[in-house]
C-alpha atoms as a PDB file:
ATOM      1  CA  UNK A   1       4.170  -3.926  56.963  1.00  0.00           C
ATOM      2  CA  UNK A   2       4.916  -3.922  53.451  1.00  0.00           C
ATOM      3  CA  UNK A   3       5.237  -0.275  52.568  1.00  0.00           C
ATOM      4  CA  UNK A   4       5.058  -0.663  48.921  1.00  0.00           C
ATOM      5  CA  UNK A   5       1.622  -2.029  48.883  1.00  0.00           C
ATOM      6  CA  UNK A   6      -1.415   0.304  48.347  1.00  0.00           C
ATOM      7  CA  UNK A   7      -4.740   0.186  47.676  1.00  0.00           C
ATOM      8  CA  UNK A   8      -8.693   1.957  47.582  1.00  0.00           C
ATOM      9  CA  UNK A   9     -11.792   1.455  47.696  1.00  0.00           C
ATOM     10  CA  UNK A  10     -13.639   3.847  45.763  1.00  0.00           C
ATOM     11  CA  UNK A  11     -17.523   4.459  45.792  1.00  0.00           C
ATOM     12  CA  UNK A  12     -19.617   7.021  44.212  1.00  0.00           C
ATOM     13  CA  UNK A  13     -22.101   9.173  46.448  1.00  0.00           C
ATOM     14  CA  UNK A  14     -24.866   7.840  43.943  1.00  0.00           C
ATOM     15  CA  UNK A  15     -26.812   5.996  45.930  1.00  0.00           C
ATOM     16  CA  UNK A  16     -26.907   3.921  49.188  1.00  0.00           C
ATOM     17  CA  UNK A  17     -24.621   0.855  49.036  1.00  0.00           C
ATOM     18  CA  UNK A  18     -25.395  -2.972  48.747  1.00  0.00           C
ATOM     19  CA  UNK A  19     -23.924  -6.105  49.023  1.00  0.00           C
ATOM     20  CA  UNK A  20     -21.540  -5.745  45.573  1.00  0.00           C
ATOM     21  CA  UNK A  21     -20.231  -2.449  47.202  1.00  0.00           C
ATOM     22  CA  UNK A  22     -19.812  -4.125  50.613  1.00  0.00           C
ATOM     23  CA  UNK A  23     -18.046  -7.403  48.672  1.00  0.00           C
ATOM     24  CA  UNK A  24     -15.772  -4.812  46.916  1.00  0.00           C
ATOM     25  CA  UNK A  25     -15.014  -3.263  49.889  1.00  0.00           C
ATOM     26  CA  UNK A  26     -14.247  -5.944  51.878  1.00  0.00           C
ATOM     27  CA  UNK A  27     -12.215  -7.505  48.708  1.00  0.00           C
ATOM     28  CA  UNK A  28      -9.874  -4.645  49.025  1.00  0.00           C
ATOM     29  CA  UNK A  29      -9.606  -4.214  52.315  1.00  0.00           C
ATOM     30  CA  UNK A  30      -8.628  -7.932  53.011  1.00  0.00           C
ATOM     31  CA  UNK A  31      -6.196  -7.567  50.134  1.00  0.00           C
ATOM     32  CA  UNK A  32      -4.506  -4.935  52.065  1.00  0.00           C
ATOM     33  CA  UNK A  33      -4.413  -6.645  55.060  1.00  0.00           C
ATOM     34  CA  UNK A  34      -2.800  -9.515  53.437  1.00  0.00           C
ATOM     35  CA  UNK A  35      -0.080  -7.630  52.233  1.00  0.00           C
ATOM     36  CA  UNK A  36       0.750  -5.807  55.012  1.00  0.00           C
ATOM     37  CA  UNK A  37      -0.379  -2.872  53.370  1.00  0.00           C
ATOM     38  CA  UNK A  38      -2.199   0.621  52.930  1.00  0.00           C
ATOM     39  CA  UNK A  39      -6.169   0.606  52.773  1.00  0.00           C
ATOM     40  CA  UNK A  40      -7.247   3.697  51.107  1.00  0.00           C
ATOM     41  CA  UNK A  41     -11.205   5.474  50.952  1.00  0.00           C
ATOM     42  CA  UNK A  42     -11.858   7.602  48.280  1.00  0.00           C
ATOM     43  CA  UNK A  43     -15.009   9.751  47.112  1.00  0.00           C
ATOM     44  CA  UNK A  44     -15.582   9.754  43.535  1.00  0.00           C
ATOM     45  CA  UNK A  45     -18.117  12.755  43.366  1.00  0.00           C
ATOM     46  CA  UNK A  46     -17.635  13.926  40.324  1.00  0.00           C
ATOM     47  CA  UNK A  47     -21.301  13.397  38.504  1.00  0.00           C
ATOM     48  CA  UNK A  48     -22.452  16.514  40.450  1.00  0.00           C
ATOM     49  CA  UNK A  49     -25.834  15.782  39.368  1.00  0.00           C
ATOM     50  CA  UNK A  50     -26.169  12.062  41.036  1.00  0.00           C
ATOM     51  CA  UNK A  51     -24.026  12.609  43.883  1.00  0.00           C
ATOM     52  CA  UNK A  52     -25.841  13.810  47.590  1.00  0.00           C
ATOM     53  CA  UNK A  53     -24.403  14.072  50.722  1.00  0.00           C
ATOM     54  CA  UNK A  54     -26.718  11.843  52.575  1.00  0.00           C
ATOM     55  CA  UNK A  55     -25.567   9.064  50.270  1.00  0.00           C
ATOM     56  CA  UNK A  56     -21.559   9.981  51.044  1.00  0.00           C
ATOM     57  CA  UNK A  57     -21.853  10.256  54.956  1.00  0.00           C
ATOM     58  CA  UNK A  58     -23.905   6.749  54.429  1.00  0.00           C
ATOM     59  CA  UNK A  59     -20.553   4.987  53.011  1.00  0.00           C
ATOM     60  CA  UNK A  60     -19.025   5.948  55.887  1.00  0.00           C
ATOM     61  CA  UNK A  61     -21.449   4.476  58.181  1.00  0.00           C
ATOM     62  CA  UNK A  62     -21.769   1.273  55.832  1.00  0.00           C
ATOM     63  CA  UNK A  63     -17.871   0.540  55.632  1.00  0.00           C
ATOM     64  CA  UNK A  64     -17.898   1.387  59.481  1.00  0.00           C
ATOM     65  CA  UNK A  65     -20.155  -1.212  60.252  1.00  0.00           C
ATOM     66  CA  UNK A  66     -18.680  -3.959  58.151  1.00  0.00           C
ATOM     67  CA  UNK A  67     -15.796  -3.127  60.295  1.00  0.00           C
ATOM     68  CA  UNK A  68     -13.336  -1.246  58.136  1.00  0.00           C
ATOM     69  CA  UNK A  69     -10.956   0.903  59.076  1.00  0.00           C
ATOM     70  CA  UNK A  70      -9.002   4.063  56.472  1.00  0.00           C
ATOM     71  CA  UNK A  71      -6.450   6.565  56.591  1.00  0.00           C
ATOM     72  CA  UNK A  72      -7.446  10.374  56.479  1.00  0.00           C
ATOM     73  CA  UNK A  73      -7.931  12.729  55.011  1.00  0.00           C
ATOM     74  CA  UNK A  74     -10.276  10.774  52.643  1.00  0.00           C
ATOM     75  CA  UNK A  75      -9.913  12.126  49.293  1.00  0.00           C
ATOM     76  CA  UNK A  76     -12.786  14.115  47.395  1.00  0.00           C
ATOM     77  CA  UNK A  77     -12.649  14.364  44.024  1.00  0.00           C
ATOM     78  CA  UNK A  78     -14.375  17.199  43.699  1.00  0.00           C
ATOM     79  CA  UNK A  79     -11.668  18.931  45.793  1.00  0.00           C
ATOM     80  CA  UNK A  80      -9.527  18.560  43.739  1.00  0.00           C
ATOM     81  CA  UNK A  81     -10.809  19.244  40.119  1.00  0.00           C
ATOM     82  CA  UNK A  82      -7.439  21.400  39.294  1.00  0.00           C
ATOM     83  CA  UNK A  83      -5.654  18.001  38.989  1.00  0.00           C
ATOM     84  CA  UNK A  84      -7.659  16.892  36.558  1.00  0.00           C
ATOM     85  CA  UNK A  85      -7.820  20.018  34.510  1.00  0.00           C
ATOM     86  CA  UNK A  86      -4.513  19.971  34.516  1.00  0.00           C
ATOM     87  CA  UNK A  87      -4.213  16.358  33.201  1.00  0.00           C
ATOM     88  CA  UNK A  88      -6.747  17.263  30.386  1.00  0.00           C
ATOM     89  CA  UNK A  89      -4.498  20.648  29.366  1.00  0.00           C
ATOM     90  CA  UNK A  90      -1.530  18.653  28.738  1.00  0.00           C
ATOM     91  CA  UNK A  91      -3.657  15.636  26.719  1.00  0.00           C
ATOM     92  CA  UNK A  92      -4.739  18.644  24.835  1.00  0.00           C
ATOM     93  CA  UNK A  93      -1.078  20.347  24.330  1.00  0.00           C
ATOM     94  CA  UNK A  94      -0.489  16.896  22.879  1.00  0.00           C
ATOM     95  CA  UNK A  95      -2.802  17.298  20.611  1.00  0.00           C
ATOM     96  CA  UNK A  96      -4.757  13.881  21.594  1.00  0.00           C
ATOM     97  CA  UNK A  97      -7.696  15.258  22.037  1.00  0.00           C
ATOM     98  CA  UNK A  98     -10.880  16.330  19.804  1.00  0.00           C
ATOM     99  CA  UNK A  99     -14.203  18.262  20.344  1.00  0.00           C
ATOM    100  CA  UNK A 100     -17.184  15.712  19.534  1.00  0.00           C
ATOM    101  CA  UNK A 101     -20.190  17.263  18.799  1.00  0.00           C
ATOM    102  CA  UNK A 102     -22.402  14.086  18.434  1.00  0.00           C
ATOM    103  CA  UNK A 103     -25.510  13.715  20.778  1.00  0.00           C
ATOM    104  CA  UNK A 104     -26.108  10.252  22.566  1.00  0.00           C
ATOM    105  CA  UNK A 105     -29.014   9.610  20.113  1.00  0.00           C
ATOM    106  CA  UNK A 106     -26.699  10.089  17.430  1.00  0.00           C
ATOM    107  CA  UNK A 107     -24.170   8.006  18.657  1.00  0.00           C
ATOM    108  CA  UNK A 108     -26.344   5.168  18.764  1.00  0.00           C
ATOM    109  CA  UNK A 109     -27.649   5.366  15.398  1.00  0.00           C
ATOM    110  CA  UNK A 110     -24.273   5.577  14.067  1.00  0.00           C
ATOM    111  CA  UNK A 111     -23.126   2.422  15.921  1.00  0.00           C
ATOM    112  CA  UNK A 112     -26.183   0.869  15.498  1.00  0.00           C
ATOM    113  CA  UNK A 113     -25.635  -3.019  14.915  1.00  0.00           C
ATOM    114  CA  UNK A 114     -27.976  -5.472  13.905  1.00  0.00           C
ATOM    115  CA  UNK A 115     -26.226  -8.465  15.521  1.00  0.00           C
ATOM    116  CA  UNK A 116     -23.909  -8.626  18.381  1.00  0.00           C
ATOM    117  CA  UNK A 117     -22.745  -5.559  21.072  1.00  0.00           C
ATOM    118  CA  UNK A 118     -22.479  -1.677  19.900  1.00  0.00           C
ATOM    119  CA  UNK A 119     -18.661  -1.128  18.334  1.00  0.00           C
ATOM    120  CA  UNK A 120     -17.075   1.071  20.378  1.00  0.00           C
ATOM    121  CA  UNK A 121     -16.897   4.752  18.554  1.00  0.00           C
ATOM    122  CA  UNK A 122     -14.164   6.156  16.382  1.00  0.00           C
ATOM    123  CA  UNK A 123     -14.563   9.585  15.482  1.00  0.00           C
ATOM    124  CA  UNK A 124     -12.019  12.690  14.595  1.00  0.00           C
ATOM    125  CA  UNK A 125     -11.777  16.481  15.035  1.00  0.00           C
ATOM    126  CA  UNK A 126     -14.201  18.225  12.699  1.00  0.00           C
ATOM    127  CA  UNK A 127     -12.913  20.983  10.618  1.00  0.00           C
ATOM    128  CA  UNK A 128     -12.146  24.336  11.935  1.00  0.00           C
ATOM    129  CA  UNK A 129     -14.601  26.352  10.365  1.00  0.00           C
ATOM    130  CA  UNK A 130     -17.459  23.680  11.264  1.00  0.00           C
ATOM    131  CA  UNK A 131     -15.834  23.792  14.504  1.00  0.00           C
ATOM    132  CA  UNK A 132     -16.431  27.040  14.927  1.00  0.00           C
ATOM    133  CA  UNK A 133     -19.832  27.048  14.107  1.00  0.00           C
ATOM    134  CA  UNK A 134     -20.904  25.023  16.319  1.00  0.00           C
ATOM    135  CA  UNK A 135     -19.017  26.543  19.364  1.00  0.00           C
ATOM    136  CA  UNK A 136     -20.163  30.086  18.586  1.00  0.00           C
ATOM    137  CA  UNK A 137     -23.985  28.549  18.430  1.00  0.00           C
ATOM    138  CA  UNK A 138     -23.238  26.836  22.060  1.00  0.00           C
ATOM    139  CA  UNK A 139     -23.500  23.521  21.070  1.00  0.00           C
ATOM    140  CA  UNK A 140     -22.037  20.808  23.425  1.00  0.00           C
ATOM    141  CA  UNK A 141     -19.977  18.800  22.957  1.00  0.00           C
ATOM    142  CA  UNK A 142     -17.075  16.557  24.826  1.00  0.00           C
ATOM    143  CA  UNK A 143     -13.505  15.731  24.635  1.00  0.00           C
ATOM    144  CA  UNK A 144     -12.305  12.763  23.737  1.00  0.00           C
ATOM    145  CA  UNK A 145      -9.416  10.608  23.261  1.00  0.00           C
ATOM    146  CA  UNK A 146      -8.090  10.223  20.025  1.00  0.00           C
ATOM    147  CA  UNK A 147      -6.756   6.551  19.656  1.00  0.00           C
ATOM    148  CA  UNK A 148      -5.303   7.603  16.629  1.00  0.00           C
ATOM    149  CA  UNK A 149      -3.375  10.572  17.799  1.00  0.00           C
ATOM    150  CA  UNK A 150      -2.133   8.685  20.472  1.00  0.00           C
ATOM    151  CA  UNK A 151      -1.055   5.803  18.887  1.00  0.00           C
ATOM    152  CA  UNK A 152       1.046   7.835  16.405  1.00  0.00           C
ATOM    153  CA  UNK A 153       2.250   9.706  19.439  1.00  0.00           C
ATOM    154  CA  UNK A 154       3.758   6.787  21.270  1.00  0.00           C
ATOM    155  CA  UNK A 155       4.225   5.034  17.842  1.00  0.00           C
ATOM    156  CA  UNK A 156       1.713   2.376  18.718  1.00  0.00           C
ATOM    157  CA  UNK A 157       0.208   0.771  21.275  1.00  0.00           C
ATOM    158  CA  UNK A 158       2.899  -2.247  21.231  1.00  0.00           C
ATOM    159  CA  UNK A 159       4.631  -1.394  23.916  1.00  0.00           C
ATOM    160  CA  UNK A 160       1.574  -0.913  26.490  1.00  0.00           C
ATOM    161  CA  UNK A 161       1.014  -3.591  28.904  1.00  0.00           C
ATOM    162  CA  UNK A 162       0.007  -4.253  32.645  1.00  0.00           C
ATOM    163  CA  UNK A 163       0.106  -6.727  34.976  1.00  0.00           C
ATOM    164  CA  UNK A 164      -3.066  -8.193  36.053  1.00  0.00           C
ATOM    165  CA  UNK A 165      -3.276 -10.938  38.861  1.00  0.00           C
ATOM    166  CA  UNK A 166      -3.748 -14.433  38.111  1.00  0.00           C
ATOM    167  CA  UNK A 167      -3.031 -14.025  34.483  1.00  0.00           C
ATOM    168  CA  UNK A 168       0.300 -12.074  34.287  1.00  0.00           C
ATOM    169  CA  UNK A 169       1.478  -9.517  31.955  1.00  0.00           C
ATOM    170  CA  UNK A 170      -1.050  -8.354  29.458  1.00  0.00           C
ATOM    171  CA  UNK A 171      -0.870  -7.178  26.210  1.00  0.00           C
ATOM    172  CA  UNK A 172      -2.837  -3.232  26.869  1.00  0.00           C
ATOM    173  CA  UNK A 173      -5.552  -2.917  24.071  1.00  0.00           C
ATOM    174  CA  UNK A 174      -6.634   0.683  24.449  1.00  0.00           C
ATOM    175  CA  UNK A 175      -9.135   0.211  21.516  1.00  0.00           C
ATOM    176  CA  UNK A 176     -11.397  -1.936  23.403  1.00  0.00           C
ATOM    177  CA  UNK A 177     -12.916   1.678  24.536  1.00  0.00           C
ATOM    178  CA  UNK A 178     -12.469   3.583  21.456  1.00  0.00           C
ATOM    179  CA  UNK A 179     -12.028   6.935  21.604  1.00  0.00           C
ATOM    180  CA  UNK A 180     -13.690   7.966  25.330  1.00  0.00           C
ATOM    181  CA  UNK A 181     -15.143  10.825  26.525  1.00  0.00           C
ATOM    182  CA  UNK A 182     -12.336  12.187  29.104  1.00  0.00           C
ATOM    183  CA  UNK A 183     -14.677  15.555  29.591  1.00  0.00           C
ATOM    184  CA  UNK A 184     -17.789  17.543  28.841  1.00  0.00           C
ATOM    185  CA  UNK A 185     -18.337  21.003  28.062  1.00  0.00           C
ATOM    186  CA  UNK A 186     -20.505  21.062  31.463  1.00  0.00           C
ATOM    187  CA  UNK A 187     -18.637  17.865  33.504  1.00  0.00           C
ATOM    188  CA  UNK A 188     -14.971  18.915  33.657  1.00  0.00           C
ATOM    189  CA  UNK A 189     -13.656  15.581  34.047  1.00  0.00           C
ATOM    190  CA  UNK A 190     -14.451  11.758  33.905  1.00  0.00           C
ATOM    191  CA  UNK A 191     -14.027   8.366  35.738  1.00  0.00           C
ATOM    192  CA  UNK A 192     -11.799   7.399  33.344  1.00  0.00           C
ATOM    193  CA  UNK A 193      -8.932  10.376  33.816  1.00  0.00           C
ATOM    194  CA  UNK A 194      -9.773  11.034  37.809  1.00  0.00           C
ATOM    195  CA  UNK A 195      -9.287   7.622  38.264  1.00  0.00           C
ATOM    196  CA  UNK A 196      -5.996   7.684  36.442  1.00  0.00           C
ATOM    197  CA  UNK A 197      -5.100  10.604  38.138  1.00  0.00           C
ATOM    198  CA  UNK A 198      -5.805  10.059  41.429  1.00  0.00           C
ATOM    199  CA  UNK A 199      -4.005   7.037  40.989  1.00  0.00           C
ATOM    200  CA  UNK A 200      -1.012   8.239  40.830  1.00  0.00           C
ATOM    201  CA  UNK A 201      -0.888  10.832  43.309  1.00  0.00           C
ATOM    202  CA  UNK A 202      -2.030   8.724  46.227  1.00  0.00           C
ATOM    203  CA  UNK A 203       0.511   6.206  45.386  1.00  0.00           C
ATOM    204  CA  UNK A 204      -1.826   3.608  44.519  1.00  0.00           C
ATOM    205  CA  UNK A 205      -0.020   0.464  43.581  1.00  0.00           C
ATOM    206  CA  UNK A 206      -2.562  -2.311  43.049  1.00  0.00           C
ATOM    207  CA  UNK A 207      -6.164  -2.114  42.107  1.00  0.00           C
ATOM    208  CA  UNK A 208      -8.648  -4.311  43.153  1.00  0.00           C
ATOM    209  CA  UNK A 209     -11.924  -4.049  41.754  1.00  0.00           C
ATOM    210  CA  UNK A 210     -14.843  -5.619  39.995  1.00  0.00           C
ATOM    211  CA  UNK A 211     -14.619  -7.356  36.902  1.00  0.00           C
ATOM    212  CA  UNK A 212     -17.004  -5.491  34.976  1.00  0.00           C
ATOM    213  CA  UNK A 213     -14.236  -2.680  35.253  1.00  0.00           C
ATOM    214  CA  UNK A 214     -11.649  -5.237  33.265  1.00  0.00           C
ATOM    215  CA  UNK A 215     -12.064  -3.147  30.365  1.00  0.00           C
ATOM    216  CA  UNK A 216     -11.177  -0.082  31.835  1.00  0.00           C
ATOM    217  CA  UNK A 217      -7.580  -1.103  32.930  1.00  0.00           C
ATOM    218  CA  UNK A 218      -7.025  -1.259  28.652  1.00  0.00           C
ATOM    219  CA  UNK A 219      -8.102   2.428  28.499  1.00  0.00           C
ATOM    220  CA  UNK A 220      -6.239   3.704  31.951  1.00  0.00           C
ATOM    221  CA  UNK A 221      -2.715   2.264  30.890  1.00  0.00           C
ATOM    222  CA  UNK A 222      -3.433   4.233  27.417  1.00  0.00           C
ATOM    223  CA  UNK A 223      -3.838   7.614  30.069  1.00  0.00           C
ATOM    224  CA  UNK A 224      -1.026   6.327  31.977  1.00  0.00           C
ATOM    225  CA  UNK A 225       1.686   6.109  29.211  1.00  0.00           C
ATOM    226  CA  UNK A 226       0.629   9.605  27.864  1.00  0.00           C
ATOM    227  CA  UNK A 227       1.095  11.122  31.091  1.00  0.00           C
ATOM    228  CA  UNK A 228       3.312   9.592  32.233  1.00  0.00           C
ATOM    229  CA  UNK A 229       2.231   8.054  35.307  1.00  0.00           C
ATOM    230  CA  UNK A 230       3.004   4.930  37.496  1.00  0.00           C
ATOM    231  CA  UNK A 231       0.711   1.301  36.176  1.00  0.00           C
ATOM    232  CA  UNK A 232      -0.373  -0.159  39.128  1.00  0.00           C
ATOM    233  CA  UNK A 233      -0.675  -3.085  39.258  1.00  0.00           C
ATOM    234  CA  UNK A 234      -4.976  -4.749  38.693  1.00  0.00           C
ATOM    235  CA  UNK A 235      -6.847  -7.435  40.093  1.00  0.00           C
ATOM    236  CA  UNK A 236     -10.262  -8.111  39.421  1.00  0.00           C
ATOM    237  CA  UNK A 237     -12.751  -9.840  41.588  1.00  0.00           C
ATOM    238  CA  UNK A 238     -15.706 -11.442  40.889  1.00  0.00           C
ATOM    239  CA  UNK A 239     -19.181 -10.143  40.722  1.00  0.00           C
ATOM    240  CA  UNK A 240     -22.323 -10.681  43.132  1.00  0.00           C
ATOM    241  CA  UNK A 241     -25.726 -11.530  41.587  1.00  0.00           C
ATOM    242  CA  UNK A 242     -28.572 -11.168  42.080  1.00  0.00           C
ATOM    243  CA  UNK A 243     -31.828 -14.157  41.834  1.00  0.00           C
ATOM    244  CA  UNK A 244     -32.179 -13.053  37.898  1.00  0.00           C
ATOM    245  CA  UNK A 245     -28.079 -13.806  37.296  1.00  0.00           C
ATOM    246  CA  UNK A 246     -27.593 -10.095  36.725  1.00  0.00           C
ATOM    247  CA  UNK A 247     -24.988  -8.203  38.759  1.00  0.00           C
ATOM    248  CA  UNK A 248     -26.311  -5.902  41.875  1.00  0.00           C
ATOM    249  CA  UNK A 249     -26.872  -2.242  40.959  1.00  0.00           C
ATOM    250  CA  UNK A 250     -28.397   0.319  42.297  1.00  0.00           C
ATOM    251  CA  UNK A 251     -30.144   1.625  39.237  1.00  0.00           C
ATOM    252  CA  UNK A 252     -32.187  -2.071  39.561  1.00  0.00           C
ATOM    253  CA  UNK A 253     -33.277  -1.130  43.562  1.00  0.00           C
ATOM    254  CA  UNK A 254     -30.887  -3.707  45.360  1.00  0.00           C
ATOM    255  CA  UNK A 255     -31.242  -3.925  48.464  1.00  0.00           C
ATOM    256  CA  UNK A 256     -28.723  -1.753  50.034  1.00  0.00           C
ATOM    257  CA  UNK A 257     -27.013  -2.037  53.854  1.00  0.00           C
ATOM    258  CA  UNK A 258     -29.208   0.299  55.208  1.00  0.00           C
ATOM    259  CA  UNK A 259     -32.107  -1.867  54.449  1.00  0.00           C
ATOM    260  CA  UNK A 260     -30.415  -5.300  55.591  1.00  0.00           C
ATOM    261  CA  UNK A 261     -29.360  -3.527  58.695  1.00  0.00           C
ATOM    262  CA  UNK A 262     -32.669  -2.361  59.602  1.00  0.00           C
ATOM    263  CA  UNK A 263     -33.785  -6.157  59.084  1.00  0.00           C
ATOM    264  CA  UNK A 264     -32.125  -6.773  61.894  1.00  0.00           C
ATOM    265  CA  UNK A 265     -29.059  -8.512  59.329  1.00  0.00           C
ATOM    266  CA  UNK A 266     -25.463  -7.720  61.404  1.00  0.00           C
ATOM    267  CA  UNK A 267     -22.001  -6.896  59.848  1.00  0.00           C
ATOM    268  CA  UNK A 268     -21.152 -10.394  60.720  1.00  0.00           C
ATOM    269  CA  UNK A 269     -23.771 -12.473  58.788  1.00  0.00           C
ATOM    270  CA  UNK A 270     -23.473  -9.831  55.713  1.00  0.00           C
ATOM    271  CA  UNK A 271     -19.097 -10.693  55.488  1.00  0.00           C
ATOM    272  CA  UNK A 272     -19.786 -14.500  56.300  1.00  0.00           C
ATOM    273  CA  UNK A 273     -22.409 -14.312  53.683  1.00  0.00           C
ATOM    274  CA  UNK A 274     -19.759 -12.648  51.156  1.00  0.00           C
ATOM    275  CA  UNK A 275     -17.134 -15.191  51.930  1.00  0.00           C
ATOM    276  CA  UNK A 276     -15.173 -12.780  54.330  1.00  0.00           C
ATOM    277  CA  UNK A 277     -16.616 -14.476  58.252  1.00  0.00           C
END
């Protein structure tokens, strides 16, 4: 077994999972077997407002069936939202971090584009007094990451890289994301820091996940380098589509396991299907 190789698969409670969760899964589970490796499940529960139970002890029936196995405990992040807090105190001791008042409406009128994708936003701390204002009047409002403050902090962004599979080392370009949300007044936390966080404490070496998450890996080695945390190392599969071209979600009404299952579809014709038989 090679020790030094771990990995996770890491769903959100959201919803009921379909074939893109089950060919992540099964991505990162054969990648541990490969290896000789670690095969990790965590819950990433943090949008308390999405998240059910139902839809959690579902995952564990869903992976179950496909056949996968995981080490416990399985990791929750909502039990464990004093590691994040903590994370977010020291970003703020740093003084990386800024209170952004802007409302999504807002935001999109101020990045509003005529041609091509939405810039990713740039903002800055308001002034104290303003500040104030607004936090005695109970505005929200969320933290965010101040590329700028961290870039003078670390003196640039030069020196950030990671190592992604298939392409080698990579030149980190924390920008990509702009200054993210890392925190709301009412959400203590985001996928962005959890994810970096948890990271690190479960030993995670190598990440394997979808390639609409590419971007991400930019914005985690920023997290990582302030913090001073491990970079694992990232790989990044490919997507499955749907008839219209358009990656599986659940916000679109996939079709999810449950469904298939109940169609009388087994475990074995859904992984042969995937590539995985």
């Amino acid at each position: 077994m090679t020790a030094g190789f771990v990995t996770r698969f890491a769903p959100s409670p959201t919803g009921y999972l379909h074939k893109g969760h089950a060919f992540s899964a099964l991505s990162v589970f054969q990648g541990a077997r490969q290896a000789g490796g670690r095969f990790l499940l965590r819950i990433e529960d943090i949008d308390t407002t999405r998240c059910r139970p139902e839809y959690e002890a579902a995952i564990f029936e869903d992976l179950a069936w496909l056949g996968l196995a995981w080490e416990e405990p399985v990791r929750r992040q909502s039990e464990h939202m004093a590691d994040y807090d903590a994370a977010l105190e020291r970003l703020r001791e740093m003084g990386v971090l800024y209170r952004c008042f802007r409302t999504r409406s807002e935001l999109s009128e101020f990045a509003a584009a005529p041609h091509g994708p939405m810039p990713a936003y740039r903002g800055a701390p308001l002034q104290p007094d303003d500040e104030a204002v607004r936090l005695a009047a109970g505005q929200s409002y969320a933290w965010r990451l101040s590329l700028d403050a961290a870039a003078e902090r670390l003196g640039g962004f030069g020196g950030l890289s990671f190592f992604l599979e298939g392409e080698g080392w990579v030149q980190a370009r924390p920008e990509v994301g702009g200054d993210v949300v890392l925190a709301r007044k009412d959400v203590r936390t985001s996928y962005h820091l959890a994810s970096v966080v948890d990271d690190a404490l479960q030993g995670v070496t190598h990440v394997i996940r979808g390639v609409d998450l590419a971007e991400a890996a930019h914005v985690h080695r920023l997290l990582q380098a302030l913090l001073e945390l491990p970079t694992p190392v990232y790989r990044h599969h490919g997507l499955v589509l749907g008839p219209d071209g358009k990656r599986l979600a659940k916000r679109d009404r996939a079709a999810t396991l449950r469904e298939l299952r109940g169609r009388g579809m087994t475990a074995a014709q859904i992984r042969e299907e995937l590539g995985f038989g």
